[in-house]
C-alpha atoms as a PDB file:
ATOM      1  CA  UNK A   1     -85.883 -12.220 115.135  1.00  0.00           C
ATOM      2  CA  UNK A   2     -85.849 -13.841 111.929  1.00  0.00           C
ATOM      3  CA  UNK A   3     -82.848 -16.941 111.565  1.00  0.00           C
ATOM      4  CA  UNK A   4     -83.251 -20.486 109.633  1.00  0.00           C
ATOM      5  CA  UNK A   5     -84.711 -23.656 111.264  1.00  0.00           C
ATOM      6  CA  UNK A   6     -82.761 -27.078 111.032  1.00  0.00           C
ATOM      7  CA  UNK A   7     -83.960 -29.880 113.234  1.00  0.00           C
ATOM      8  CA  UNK A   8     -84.662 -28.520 116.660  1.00  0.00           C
ATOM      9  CA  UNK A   9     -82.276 -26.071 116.467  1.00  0.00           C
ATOM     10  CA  UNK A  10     -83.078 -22.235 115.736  1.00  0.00           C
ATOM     11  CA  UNK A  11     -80.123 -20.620 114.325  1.00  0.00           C
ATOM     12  CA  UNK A  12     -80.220 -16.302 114.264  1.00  0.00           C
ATOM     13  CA  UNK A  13     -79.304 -15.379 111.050  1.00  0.00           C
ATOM     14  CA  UNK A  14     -80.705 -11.847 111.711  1.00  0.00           C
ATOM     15  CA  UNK A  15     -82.101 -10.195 114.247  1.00  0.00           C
ATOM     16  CA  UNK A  16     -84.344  -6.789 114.253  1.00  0.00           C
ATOM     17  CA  UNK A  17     -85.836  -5.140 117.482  1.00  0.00           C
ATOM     18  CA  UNK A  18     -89.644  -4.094 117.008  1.00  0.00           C
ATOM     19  CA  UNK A  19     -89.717  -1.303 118.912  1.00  0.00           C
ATOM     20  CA  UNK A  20     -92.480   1.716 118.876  1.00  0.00           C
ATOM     21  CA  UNK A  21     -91.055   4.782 119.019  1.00  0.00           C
ATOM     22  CA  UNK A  22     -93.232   8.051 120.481  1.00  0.00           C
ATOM     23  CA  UNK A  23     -92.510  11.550 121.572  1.00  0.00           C
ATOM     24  CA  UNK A  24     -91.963  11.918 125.197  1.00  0.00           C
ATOM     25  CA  UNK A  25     -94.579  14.061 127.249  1.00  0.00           C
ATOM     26  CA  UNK A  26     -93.318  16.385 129.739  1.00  0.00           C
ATOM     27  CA  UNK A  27     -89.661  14.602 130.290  1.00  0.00           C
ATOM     28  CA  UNK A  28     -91.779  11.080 130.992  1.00  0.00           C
ATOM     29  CA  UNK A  29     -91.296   7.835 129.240  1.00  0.00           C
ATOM     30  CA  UNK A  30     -92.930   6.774 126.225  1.00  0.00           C
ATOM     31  CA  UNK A  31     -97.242   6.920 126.506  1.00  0.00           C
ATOM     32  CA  UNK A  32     -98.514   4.365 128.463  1.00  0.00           C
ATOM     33  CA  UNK A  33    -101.638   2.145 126.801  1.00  0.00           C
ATOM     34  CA  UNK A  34    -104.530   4.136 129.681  1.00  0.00           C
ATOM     35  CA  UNK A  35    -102.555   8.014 128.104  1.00  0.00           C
ATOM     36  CA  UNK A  36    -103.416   6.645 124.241  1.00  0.00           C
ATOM     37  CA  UNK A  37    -106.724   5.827 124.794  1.00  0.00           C
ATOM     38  CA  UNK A  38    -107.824   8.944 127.192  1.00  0.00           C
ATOM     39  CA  UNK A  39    -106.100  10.901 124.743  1.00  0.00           C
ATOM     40  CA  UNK A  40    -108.214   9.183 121.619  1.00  0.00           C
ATOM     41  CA  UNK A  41    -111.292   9.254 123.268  1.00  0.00           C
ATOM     42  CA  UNK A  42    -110.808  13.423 123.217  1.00  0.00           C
ATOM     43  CA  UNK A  43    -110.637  13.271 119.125  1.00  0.00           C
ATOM     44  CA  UNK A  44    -113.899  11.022 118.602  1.00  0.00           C
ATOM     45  CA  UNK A  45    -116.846  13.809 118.300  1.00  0.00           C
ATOM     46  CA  UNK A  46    -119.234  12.999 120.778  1.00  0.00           C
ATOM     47  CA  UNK A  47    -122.078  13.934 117.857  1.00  0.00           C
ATOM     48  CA  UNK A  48    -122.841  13.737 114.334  1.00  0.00           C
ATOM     49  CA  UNK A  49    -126.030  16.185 114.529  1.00  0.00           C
ATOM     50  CA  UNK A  50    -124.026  19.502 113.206  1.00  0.00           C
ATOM     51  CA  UNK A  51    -122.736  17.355 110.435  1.00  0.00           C
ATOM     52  CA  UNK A  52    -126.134  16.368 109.083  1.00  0.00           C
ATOM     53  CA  UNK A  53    -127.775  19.747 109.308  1.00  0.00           C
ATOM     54  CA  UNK A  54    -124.992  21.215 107.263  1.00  0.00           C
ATOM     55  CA  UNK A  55    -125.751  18.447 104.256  1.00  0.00           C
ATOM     56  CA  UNK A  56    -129.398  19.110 105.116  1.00  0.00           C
ATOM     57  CA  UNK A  57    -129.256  22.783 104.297  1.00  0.00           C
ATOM     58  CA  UNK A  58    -127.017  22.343 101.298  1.00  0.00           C
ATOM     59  CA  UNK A  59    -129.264  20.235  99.735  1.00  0.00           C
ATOM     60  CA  UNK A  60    -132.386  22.424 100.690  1.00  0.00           C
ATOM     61  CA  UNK A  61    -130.074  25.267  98.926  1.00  0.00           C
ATOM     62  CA  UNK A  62    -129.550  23.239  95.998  1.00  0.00           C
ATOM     63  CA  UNK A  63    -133.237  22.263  95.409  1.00  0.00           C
ATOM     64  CA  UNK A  64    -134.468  26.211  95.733  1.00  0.00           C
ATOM     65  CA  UNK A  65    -131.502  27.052  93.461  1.00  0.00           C
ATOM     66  CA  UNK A  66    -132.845  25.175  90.757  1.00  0.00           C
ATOM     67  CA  UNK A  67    -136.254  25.923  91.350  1.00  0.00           C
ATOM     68  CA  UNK A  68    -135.877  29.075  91.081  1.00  0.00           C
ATOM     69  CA  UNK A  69    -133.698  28.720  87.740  1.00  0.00           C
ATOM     70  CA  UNK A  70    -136.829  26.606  86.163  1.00  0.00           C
ATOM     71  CA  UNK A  71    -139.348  29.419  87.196  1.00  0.00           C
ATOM     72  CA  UNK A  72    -137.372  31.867  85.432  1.00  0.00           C
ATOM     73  CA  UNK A  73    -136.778  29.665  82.058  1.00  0.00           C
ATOM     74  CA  UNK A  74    -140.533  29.148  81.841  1.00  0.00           C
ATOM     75  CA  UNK A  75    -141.211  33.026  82.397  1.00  0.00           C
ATOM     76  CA  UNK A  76    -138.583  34.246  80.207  1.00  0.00           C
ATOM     77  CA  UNK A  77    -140.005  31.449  77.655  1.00  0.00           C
ATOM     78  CA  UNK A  78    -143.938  32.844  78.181  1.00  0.00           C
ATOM     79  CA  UNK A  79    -142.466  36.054  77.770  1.00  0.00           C
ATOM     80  CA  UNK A  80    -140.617  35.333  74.138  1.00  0.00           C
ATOM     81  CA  UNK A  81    -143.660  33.742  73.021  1.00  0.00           C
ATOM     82  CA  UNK A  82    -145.565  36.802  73.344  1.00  0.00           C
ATOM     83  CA  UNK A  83    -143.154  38.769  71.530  1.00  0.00           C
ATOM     84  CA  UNK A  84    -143.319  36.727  69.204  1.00  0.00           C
ATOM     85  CA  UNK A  85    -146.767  36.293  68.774  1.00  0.00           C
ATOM     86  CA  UNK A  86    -146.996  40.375  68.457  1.00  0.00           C
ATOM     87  CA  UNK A  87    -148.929  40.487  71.522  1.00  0.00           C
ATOM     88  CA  UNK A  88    -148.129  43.075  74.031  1.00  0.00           C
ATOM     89  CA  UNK A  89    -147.092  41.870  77.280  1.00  0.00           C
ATOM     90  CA  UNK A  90    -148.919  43.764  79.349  1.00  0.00           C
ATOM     91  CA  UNK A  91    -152.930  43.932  78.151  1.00  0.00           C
ATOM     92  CA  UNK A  92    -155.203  46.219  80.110  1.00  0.00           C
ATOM     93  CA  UNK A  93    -158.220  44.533  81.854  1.00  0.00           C
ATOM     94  CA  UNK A  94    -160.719  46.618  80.211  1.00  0.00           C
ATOM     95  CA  UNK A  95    -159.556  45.799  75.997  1.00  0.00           C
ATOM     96  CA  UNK A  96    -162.854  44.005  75.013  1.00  0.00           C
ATOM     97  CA  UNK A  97    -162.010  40.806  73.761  1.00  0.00           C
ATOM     98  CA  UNK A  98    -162.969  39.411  70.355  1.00  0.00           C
ATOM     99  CA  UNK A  99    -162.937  36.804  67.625  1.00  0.00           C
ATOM    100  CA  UNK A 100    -160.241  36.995  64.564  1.00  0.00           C
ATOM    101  CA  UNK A 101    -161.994  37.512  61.653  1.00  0.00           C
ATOM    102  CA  UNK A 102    -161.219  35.397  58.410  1.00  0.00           C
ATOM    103  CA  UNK A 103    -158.769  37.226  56.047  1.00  0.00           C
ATOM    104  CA  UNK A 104    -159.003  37.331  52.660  1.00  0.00           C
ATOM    105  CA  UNK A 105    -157.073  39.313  49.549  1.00  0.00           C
ATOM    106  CA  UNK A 106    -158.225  42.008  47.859  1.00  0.00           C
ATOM    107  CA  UNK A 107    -156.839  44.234  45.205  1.00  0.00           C
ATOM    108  CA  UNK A 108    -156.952  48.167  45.936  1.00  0.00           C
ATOM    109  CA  UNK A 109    -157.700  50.067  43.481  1.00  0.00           C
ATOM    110  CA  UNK A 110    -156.403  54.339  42.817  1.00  0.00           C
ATOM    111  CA  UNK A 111    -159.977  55.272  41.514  1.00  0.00           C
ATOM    112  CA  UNK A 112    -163.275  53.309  41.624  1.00  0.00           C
ATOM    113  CA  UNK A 113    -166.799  54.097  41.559  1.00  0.00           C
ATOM    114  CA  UNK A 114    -166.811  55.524  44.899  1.00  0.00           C
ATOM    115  CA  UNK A 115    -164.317  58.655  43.843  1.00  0.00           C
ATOM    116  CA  UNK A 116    -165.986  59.153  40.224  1.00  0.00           C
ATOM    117  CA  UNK A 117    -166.426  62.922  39.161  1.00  0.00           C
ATOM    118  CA  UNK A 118    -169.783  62.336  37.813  1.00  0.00           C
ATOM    119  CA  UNK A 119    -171.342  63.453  40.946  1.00  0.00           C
ATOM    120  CA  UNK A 120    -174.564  62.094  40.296  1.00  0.00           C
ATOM    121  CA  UNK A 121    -173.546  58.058  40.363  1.00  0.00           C
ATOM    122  CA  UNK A 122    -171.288  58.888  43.251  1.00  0.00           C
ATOM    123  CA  UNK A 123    -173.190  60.419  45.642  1.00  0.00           C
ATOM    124  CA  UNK A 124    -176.000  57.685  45.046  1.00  0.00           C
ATOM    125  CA  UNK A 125    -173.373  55.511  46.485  1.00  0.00           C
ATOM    126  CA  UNK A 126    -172.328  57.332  49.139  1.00  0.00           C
ATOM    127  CA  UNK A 127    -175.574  58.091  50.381  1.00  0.00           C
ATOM    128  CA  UNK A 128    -176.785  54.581  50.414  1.00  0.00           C
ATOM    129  CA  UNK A 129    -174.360  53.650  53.036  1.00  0.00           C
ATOM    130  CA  UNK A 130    -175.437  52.641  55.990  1.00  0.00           C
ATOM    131  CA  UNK A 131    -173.171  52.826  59.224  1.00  0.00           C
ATOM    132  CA  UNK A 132    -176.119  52.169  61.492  1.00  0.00           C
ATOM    133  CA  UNK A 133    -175.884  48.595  60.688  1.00  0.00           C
ATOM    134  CA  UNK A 134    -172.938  48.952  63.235  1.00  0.00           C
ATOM    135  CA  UNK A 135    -175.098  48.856  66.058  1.00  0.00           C
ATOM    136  CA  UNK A 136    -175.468  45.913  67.838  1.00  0.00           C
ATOM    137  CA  UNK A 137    -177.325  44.757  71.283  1.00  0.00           C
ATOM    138  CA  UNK A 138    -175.308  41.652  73.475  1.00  0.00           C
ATOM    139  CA  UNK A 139    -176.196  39.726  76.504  1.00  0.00           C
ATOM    140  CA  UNK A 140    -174.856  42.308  79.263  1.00  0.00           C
ATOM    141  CA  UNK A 141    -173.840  38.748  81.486  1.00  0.00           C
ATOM    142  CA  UNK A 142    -172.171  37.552  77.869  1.00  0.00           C
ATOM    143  CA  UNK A 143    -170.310  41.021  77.064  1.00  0.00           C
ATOM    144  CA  UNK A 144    -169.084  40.983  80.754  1.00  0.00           C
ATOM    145  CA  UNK A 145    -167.438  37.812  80.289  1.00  0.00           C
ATOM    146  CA  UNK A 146    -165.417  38.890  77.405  1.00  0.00           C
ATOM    147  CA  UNK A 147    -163.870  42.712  78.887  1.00  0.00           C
ATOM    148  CA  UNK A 148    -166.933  44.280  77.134  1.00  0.00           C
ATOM    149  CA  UNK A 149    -167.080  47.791  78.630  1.00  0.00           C
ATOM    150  CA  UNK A 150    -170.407  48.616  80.283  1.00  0.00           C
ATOM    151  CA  UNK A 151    -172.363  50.566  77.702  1.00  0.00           C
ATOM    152  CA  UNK A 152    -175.906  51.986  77.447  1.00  0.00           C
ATOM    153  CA  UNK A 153    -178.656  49.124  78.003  1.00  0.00           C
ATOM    154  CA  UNK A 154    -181.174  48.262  74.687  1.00  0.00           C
ATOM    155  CA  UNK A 155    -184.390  50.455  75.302  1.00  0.00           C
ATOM    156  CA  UNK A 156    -186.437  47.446  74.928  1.00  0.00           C
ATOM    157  CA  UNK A 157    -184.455  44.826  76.514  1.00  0.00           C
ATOM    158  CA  UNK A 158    -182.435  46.345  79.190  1.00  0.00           C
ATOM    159  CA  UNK A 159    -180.685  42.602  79.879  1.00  0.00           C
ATOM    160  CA  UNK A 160    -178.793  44.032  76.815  1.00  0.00           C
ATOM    161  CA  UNK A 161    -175.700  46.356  75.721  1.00  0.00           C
ATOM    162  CA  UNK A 162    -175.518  48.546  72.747  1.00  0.00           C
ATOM    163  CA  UNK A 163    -172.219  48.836  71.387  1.00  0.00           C
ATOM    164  CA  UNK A 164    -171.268  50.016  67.618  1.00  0.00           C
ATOM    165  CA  UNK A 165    -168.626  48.162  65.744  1.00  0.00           C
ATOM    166  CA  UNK A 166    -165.592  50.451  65.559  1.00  0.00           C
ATOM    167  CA  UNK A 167    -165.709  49.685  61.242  1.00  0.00           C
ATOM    168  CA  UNK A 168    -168.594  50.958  61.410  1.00  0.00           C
ATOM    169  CA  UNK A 169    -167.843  54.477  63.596  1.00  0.00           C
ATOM    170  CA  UNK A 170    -165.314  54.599  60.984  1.00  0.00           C
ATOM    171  CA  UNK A 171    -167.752  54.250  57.615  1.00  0.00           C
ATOM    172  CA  UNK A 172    -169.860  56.356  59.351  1.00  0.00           C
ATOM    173  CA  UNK A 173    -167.047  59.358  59.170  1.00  0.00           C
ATOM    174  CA  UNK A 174    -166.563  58.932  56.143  1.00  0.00           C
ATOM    175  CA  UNK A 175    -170.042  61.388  55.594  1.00  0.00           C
ATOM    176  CA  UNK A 176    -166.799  64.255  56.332  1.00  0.00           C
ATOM    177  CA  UNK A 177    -166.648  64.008  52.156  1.00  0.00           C
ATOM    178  CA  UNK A 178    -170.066  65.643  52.391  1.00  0.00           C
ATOM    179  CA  UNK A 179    -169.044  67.920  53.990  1.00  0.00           C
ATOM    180  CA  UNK A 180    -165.914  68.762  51.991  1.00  0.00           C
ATOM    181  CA  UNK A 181    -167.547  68.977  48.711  1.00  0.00           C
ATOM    182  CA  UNK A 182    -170.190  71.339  50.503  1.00  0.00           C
ATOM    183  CA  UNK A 183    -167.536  73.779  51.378  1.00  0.00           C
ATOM    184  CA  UNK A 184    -165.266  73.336  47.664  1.00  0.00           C
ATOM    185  CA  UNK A 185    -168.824  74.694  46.047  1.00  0.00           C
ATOM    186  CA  UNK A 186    -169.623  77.259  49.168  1.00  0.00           C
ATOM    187  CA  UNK A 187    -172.851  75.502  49.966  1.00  0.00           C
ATOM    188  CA  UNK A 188    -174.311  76.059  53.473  1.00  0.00           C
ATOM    189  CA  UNK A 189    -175.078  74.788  55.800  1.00  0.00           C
ATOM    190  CA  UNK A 190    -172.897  71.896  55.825  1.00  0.00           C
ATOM    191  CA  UNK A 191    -174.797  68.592  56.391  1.00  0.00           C
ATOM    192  CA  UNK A 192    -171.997  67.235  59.271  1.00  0.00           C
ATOM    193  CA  UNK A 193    -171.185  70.404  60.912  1.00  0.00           C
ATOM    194  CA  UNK A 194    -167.099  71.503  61.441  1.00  0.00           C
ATOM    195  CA  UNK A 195    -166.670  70.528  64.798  1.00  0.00           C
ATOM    196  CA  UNK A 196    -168.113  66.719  64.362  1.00  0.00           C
ATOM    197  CA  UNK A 197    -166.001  66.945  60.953  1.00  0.00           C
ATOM    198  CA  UNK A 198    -163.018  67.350  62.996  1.00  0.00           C
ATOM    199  CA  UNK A 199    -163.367  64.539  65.724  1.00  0.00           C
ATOM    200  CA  UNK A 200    -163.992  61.955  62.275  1.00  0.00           C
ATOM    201  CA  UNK A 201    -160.893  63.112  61.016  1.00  0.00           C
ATOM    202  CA  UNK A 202    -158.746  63.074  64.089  1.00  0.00           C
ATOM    203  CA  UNK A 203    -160.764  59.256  64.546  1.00  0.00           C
ATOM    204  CA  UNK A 204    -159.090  58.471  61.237  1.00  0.00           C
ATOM    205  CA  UNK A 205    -155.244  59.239  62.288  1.00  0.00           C
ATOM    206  CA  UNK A 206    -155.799  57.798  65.352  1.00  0.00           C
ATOM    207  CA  UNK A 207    -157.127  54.519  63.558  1.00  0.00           C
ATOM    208  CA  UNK A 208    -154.522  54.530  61.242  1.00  0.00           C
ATOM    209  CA  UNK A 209    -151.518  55.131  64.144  1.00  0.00           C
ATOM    210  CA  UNK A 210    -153.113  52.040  65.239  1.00  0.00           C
ATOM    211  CA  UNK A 211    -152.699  49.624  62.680  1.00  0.00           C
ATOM    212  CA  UNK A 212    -149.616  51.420  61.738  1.00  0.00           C
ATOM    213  CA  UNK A 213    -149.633  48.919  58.457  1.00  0.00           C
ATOM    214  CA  UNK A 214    -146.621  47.882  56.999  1.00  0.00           C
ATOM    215  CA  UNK A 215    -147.852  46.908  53.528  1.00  0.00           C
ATOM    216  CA  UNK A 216    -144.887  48.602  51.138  1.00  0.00           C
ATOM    217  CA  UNK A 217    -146.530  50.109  48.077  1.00  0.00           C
ATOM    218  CA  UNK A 218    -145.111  49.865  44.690  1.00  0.00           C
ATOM    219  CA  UNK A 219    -145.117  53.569  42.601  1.00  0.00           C
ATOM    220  CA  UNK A 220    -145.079  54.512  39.077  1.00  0.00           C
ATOM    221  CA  UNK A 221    -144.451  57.915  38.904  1.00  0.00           C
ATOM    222  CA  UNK A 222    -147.671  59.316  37.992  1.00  0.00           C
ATOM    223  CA  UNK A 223    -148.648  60.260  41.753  1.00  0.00           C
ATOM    224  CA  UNK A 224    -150.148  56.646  42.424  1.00  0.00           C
ATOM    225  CA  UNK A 225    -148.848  54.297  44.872  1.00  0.00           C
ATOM    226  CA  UNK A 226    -150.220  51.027  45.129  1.00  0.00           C
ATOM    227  CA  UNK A 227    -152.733  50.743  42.642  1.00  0.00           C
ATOM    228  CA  UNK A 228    -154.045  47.006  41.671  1.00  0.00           C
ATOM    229  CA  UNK A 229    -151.607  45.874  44.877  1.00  0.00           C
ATOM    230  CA  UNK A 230    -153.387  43.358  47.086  1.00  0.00           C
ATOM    231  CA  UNK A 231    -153.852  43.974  50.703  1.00  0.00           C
ATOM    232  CA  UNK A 232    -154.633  40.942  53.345  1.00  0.00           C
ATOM    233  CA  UNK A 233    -157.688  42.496  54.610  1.00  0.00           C
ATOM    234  CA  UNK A 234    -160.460  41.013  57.386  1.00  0.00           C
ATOM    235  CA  UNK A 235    -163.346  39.660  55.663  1.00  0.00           C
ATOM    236  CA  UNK A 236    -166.368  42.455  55.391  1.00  0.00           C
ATOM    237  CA  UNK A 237    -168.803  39.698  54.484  1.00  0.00           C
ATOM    238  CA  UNK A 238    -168.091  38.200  57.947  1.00  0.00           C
ATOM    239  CA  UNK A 239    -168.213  41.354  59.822  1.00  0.00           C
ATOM    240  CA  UNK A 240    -171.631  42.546  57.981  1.00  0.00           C
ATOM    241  CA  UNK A 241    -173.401  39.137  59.166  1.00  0.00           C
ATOM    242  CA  UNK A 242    -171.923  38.950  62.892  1.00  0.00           C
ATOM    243  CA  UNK A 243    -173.921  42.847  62.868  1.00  0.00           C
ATOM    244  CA  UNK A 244    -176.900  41.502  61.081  1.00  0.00           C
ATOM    245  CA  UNK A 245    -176.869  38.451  63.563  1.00  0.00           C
ATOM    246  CA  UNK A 246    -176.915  40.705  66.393  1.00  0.00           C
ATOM    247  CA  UNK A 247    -178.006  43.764  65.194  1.00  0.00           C
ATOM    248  CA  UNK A 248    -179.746  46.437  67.515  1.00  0.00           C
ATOM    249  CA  UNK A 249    -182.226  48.051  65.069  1.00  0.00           C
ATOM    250  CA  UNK A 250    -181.075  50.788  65.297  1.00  0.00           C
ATOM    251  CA  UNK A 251    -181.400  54.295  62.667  1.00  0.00           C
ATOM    252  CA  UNK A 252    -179.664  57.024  62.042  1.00  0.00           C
ATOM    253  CA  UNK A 253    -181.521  60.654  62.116  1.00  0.00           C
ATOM    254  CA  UNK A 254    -183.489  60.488  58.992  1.00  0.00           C
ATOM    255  CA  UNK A 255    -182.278  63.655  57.229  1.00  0.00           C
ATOM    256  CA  UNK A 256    -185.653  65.435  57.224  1.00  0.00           C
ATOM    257  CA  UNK A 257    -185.843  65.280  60.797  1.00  0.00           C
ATOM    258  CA  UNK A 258    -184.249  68.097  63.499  1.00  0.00           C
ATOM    259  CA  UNK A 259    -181.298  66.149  65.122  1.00  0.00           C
ATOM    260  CA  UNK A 260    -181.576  68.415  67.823  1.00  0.00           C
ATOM    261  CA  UNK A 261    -185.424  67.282  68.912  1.00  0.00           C
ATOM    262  CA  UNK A 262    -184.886  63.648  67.575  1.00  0.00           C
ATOM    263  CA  UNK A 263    -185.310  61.911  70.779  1.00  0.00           C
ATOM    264  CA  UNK A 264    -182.865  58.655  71.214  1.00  0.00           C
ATOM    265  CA  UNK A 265    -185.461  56.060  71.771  1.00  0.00           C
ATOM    266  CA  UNK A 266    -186.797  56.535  68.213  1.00  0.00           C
ATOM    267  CA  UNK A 267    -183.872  55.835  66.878  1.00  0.00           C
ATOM    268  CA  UNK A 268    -184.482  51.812  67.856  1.00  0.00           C
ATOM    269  CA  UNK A 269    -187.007  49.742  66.385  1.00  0.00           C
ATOM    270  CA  UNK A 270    -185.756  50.152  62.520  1.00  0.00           C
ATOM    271  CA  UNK A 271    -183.965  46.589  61.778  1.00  0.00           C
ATOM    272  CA  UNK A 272    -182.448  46.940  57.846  1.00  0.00           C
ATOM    273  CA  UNK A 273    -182.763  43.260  57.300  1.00  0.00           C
ATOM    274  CA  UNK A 274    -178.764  42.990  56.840  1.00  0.00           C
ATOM    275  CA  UNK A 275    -178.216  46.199  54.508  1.00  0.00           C
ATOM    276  CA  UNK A 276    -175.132  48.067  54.830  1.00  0.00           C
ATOM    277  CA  UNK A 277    -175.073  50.034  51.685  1.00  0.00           C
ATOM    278  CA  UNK A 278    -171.426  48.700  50.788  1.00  0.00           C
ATOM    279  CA  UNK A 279    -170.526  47.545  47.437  1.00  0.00           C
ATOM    280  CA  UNK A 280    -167.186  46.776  46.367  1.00  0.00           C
ATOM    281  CA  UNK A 281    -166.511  49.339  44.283  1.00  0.00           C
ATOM    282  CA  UNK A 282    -165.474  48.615  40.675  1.00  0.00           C
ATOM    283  CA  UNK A 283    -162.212  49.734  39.262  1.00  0.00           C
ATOM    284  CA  UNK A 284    -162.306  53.275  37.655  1.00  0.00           C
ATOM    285  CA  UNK A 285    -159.397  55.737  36.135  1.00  0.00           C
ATOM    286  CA  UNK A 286    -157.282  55.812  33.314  1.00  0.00           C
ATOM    287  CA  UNK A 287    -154.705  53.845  35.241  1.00  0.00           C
ATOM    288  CA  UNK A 288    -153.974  50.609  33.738  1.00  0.00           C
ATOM    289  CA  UNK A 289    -150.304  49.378  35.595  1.00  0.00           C
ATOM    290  CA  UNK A 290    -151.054  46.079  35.045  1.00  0.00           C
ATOM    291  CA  UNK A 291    -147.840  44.811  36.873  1.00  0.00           C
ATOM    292  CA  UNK A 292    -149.366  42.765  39.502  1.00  0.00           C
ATOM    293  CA  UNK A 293    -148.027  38.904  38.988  1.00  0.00           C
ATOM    294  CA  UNK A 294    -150.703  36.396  39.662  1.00  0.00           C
ATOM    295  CA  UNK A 295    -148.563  33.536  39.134  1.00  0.00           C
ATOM    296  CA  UNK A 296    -147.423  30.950  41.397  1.00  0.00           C
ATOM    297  CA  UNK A 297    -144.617  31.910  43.782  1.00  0.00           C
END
């Protein structure tokens, strides 16, 4: 009741009834104070435990979520990088690992010494070339380390491998131009027989499959391609020491000697004291393109 005060008097100006209203329950009277609070005491949950396992789990959910997101990042990331890097992504166990050799440039040249006609300079050349120097002896404990297959052991150190330098194999095929200019002028026998002939040049596609190079080649119309063009090529100085440093000692069949009763352990023992046979190889031809610019970029 609400009215204005003067003196000791109280006089009602307005008057409002507080009065709770509530459903009735079954045809009864309004909820007595004992009904509200049995009837509140049924909607407080008598525990929280279900509640915190829930938040527990979601947050275990969450944190495996993302750790499997960051897993995935840094895989796909490993992944790109050896793309990138022009490594393949899977390497097999048994590729033999080894250094990168320096690179250097160095002009190629149509005709040089090497593919004269006069016969007599060139096959000098050729026959001074030694692919034996290819063959070198390594720590067996030392090449297992590094995916070195297992190979034959050196005759007089058997805590050593023998392996030949896969340049090398390839100089040594090279001898299959022997053999070709033995059967353009009908000369038998041949020195490097057919079937040997074949596997050298069947080594050669497979070797050049392999690098599959990508150098593009400039032409002139005169059936050259690529003459006086520089290639990025591995350093052969480098290669020739790393054989000398380790070399084996090891001979080919001298060529007065039956291959077929040359026993194997004479063919160790011989070191060459570094000698390959290789020389560059001057230019040679009438070819003079002269269009390679030496200039700064």
């Amino acid at each position: 009741m609400f009215g204005f005060k003067f003196g000791s008097k109280r006089f009602p100006f307005m008057e409002r009834e507080k009065t709770v209203y509530a459903a009735l329950r079954d045809g009864a009277s309004s909820p007595s104070d004992d009904d509200l609070e049995e009837k509140n005491s049924y909607a407080r949950p008598t525990s929280t435990m279900p509640g915190r396992l829930w938040r527990i789990s979601v947050v275990l959910l969450l944190l495996a979520t993302n750790l499997s997101t960051l897993i995935a990042l840094i895989t796909t990331k490993q992944l790109a990088a050896q793309i990138d890097s022009g490594d393949p992504v899977y390497t097999p166990k048994s590729w033999a690992r080894v250094d990168t050799l320096p690179t250097t440039f160095t002009r190629f040249n149509w005709w040089t010494v090497y593919s004269e006609k006069n016969f007599t300079e060139t096959d000098a050349l050729w026959d001074a070339i030694n692919p034996a120097h290819g063959f070198i002896a390594m720590d067996r404990e030392w090449a297992k380390s590094q995916h070195w297959p297992d190979s034959m052991h050196l005759p007089s150190d058997p805590s050593k491998n023998v392996y030949l330098l896969e340049a090398y194999h390839l100089l040594h095929c090279t001898v299959i131009r022997k053999t070709f200019w033995q059967a353009i002028h009908r000369e038998e026998p041949y020195y490097f027989n057919p079937p040997h002939a074949g596997h050298c040049i069947d080594m050669l596609r497979q070797y050049v499959m392999c690098k599959a190079d990508n150098t593009p080649l400039y032409l002139f119309g005169d059936d050259t391609a690529g003459d006086e063009q520089y290639r990025k090529c591995n350093n052969w100085d480098v290669l020739r020491q790393f054989a000398t440093d380790n070399s084996a000692c090891y001979r080919d069949t001298p060529p007065d000697v039956d291959k077929n009763t040359f026993p194997l352990g004479a063919h160790f023992g011989y070191c060459d004291g570094g000698y390959d046979g290789l020389i560059e190889g001057e230019r040679r031809g009438p070819w003079k393109h002269g269009v390679v610019f030496d200039g700064p970029d």
